[in-house]
N, C-alpha and C. Protein backbone atom coordinates (compact mmCIF):
# COMPACT_ATOMS: atom_id res chain seq x y z
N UNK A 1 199.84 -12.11 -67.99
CA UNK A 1 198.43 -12.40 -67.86
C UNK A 1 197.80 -12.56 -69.24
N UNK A 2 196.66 -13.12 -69.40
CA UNK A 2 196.53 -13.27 -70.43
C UNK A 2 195.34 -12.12 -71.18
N UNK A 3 194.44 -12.38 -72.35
CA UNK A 3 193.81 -10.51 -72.28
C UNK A 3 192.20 -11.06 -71.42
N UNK A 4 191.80 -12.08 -70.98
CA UNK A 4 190.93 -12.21 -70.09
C UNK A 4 191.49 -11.22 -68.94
N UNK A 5 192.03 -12.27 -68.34
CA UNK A 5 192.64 -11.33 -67.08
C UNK A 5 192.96 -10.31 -67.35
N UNK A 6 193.91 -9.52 -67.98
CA UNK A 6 193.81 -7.83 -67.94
C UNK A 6 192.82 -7.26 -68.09
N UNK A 7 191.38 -7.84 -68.91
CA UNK A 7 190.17 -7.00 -69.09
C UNK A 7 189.58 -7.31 -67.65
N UNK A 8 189.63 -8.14 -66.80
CA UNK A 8 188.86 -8.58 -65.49
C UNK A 8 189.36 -7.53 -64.56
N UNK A 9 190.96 -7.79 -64.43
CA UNK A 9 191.86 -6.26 -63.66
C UNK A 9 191.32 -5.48 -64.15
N UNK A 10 190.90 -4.63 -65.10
CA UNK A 10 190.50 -3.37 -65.30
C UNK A 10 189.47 -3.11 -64.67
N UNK A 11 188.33 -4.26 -65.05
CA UNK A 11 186.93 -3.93 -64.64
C UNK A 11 187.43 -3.71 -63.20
N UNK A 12 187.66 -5.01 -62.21
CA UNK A 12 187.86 -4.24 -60.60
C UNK A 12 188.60 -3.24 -60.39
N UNK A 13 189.59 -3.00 -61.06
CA UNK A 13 190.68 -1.77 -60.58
C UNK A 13 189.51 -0.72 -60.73
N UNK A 14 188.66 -0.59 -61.56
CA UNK A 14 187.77 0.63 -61.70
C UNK A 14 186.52 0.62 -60.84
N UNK A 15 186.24 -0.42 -60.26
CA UNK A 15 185.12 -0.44 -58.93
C UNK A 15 185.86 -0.02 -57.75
N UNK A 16 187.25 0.07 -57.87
CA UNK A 16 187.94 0.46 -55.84
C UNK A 16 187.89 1.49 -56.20
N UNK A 17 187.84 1.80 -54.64
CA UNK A 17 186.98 2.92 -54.57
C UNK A 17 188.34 3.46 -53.92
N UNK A 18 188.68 4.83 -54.18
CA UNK A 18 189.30 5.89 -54.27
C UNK A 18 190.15 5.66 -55.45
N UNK A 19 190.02 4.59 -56.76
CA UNK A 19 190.99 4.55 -57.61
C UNK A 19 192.50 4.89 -57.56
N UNK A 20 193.33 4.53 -58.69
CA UNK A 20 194.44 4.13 -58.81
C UNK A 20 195.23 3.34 -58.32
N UNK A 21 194.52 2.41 -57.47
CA UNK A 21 195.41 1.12 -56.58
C UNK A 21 195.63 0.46 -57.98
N UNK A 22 196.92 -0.01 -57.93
CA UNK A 22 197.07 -1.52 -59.17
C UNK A 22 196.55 -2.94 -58.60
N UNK A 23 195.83 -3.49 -59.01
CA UNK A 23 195.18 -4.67 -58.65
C UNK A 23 195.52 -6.00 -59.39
N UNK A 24 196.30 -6.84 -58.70
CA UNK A 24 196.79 -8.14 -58.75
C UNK A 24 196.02 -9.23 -58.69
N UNK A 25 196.22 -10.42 -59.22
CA UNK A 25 195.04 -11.70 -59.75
C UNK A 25 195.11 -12.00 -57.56
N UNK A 26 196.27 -11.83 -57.02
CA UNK A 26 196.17 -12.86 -55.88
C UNK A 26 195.58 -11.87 -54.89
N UNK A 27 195.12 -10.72 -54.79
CA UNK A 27 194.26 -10.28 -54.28
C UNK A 27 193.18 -10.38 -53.87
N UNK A 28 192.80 -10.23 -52.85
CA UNK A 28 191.56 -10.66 -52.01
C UNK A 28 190.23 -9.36 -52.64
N UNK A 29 189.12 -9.75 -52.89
CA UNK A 29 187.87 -9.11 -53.07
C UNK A 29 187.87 -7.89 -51.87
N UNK A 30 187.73 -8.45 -50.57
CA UNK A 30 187.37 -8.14 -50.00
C UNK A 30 188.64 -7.41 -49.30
N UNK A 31 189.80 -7.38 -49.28
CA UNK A 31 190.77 -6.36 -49.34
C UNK A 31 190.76 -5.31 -49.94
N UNK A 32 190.43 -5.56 -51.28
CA UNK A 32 190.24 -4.21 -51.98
C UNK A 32 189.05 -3.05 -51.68
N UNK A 33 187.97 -3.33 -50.84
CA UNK A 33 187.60 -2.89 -49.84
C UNK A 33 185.82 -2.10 -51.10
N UNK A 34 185.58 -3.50 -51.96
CA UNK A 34 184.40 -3.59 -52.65
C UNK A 34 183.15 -3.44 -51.63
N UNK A 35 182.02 -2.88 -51.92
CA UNK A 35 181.16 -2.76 -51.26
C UNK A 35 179.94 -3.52 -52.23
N UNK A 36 178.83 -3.96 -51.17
CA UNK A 36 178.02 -4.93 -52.62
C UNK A 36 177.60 -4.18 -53.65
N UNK A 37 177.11 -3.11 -53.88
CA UNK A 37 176.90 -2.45 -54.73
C UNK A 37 178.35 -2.47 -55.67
N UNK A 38 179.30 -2.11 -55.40
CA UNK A 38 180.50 -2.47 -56.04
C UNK A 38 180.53 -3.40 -56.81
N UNK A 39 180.16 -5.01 -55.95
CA UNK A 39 180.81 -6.01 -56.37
C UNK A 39 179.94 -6.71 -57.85
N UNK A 40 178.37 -5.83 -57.56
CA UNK A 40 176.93 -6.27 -57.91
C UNK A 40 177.76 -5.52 -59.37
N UNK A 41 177.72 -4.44 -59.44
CA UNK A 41 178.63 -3.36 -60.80
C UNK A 41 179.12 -4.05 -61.52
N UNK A 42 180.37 -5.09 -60.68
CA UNK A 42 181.36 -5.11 -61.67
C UNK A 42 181.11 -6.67 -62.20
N UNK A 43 180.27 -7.48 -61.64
CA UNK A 43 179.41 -8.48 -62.48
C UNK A 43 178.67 -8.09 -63.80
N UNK A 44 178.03 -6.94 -63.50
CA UNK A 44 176.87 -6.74 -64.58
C UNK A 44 178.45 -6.39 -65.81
N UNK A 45 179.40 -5.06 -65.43
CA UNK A 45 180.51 -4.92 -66.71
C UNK A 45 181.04 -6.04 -66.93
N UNK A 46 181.15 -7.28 -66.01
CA UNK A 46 181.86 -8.71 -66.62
C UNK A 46 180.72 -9.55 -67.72
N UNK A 47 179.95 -9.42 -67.31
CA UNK A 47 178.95 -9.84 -68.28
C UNK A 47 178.50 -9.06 -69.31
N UNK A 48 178.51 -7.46 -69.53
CA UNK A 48 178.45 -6.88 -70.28
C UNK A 48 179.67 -6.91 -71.44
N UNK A 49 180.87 -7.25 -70.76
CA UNK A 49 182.28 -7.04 -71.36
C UNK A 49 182.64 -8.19 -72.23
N UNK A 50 181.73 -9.11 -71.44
CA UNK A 50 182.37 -10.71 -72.32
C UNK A 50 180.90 -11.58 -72.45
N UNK A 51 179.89 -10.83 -72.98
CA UNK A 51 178.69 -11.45 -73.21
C UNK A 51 178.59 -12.70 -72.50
N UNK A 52 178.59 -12.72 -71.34
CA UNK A 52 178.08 -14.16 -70.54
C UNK A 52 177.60 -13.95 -69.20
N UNK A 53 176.88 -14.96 -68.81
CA UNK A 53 175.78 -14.63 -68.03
C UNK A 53 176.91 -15.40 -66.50
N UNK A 54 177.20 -14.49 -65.43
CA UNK A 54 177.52 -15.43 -64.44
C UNK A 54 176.65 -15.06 -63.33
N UNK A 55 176.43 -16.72 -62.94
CA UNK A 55 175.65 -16.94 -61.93
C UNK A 55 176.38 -16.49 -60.63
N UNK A 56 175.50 -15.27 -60.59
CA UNK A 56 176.14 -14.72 -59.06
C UNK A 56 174.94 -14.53 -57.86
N UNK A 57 175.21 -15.18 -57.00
CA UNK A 57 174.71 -15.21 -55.86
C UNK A 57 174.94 -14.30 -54.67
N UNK A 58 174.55 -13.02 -54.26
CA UNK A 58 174.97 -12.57 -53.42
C UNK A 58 175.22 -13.19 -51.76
N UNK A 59 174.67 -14.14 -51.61
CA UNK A 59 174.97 -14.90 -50.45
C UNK A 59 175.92 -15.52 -50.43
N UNK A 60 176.25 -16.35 -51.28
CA UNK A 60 178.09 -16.86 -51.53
C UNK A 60 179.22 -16.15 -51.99
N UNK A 61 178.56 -14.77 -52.52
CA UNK A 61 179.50 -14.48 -53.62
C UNK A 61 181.31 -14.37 -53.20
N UNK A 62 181.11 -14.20 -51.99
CA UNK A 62 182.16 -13.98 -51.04
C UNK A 62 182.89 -15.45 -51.01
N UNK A 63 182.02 -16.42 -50.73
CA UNK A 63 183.35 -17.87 -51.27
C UNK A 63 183.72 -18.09 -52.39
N UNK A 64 182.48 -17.61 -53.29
CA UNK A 64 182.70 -17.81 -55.06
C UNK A 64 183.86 -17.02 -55.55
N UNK A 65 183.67 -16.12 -55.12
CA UNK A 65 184.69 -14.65 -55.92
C UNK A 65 185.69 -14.17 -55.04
N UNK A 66 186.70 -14.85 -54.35
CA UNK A 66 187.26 -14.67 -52.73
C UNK A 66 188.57 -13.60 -53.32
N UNK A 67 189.30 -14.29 -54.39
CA UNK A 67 190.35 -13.31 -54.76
C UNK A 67 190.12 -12.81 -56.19
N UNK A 68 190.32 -11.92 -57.03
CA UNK A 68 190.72 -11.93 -58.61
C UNK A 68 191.13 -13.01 -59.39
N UNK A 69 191.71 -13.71 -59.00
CA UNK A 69 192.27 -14.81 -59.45
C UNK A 69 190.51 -15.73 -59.58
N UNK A 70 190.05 -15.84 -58.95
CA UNK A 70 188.64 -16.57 -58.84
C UNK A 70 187.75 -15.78 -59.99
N UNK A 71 187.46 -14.87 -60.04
CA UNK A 71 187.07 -14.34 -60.64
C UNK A 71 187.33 -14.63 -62.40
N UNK A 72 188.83 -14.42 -62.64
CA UNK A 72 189.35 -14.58 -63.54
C UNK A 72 189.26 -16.01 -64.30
N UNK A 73 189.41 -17.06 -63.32
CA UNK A 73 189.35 -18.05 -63.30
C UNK A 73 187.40 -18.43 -63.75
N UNK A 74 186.64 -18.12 -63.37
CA UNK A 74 185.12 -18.10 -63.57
C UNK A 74 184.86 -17.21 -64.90
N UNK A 75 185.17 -16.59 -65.45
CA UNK A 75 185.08 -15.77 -66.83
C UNK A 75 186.00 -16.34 -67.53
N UNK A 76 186.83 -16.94 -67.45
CA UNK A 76 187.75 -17.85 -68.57
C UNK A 76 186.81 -19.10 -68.96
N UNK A 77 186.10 -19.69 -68.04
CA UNK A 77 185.19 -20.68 -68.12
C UNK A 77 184.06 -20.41 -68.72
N UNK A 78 183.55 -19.52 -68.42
CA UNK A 78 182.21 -18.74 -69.60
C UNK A 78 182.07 -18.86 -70.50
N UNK A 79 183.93 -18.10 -70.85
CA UNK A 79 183.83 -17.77 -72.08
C UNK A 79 183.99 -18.95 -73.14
N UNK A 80 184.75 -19.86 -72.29
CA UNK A 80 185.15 -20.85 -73.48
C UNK A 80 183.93 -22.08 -73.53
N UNK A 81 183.23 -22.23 -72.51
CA UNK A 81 182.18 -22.54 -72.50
C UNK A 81 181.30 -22.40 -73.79
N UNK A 82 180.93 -21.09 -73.45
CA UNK A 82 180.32 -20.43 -74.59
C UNK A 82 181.00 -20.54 -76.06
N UNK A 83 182.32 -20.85 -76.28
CA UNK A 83 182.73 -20.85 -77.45
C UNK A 83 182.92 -22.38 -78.04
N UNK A 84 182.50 -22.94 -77.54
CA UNK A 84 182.41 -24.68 -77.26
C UNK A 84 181.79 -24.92 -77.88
């Protein structure tokens, strides 16, 4: 993985809730059993973590952000965005 993705795994591995599950890019959001308050969290540490603003919608966020891999995939874009 690359150090995007391991910093993205961290942030969610630390929103599931009863901790220590290992959390994989092809993992589903909503398997890991995030609650919105959860999911709302670990936006604000993705944007806190990698200074960029993502447009999150709580009404989609569920098609937007479906697995880790999506996620990962949407903060790789930010960032390089931003470094553009």
């Amino acid at each position: 993985m690359t150090e995007i993705a391991d910093d993205v795994v961290a942030i969610i591995e630390k929103k599931v809730p009863g901790g220590g599950r290992k959390v994989s890019v092809t993992d589903r959001l909503e398997d890991l059993g995030l609650e919105s308050v959860d999911f709302l969290e670990m936006v604000f540490d993705l944007e806190e973590k990698f200074d960029v603003q993502v447009p999150y919608n709580a009404n989609t966020a569920s098609e937007d952000f479906a697995t880790v891999q999506d996620v990962v995939d949407a903060i790789t874009r930010l960032v390089e965005s931003d470094n553009a």
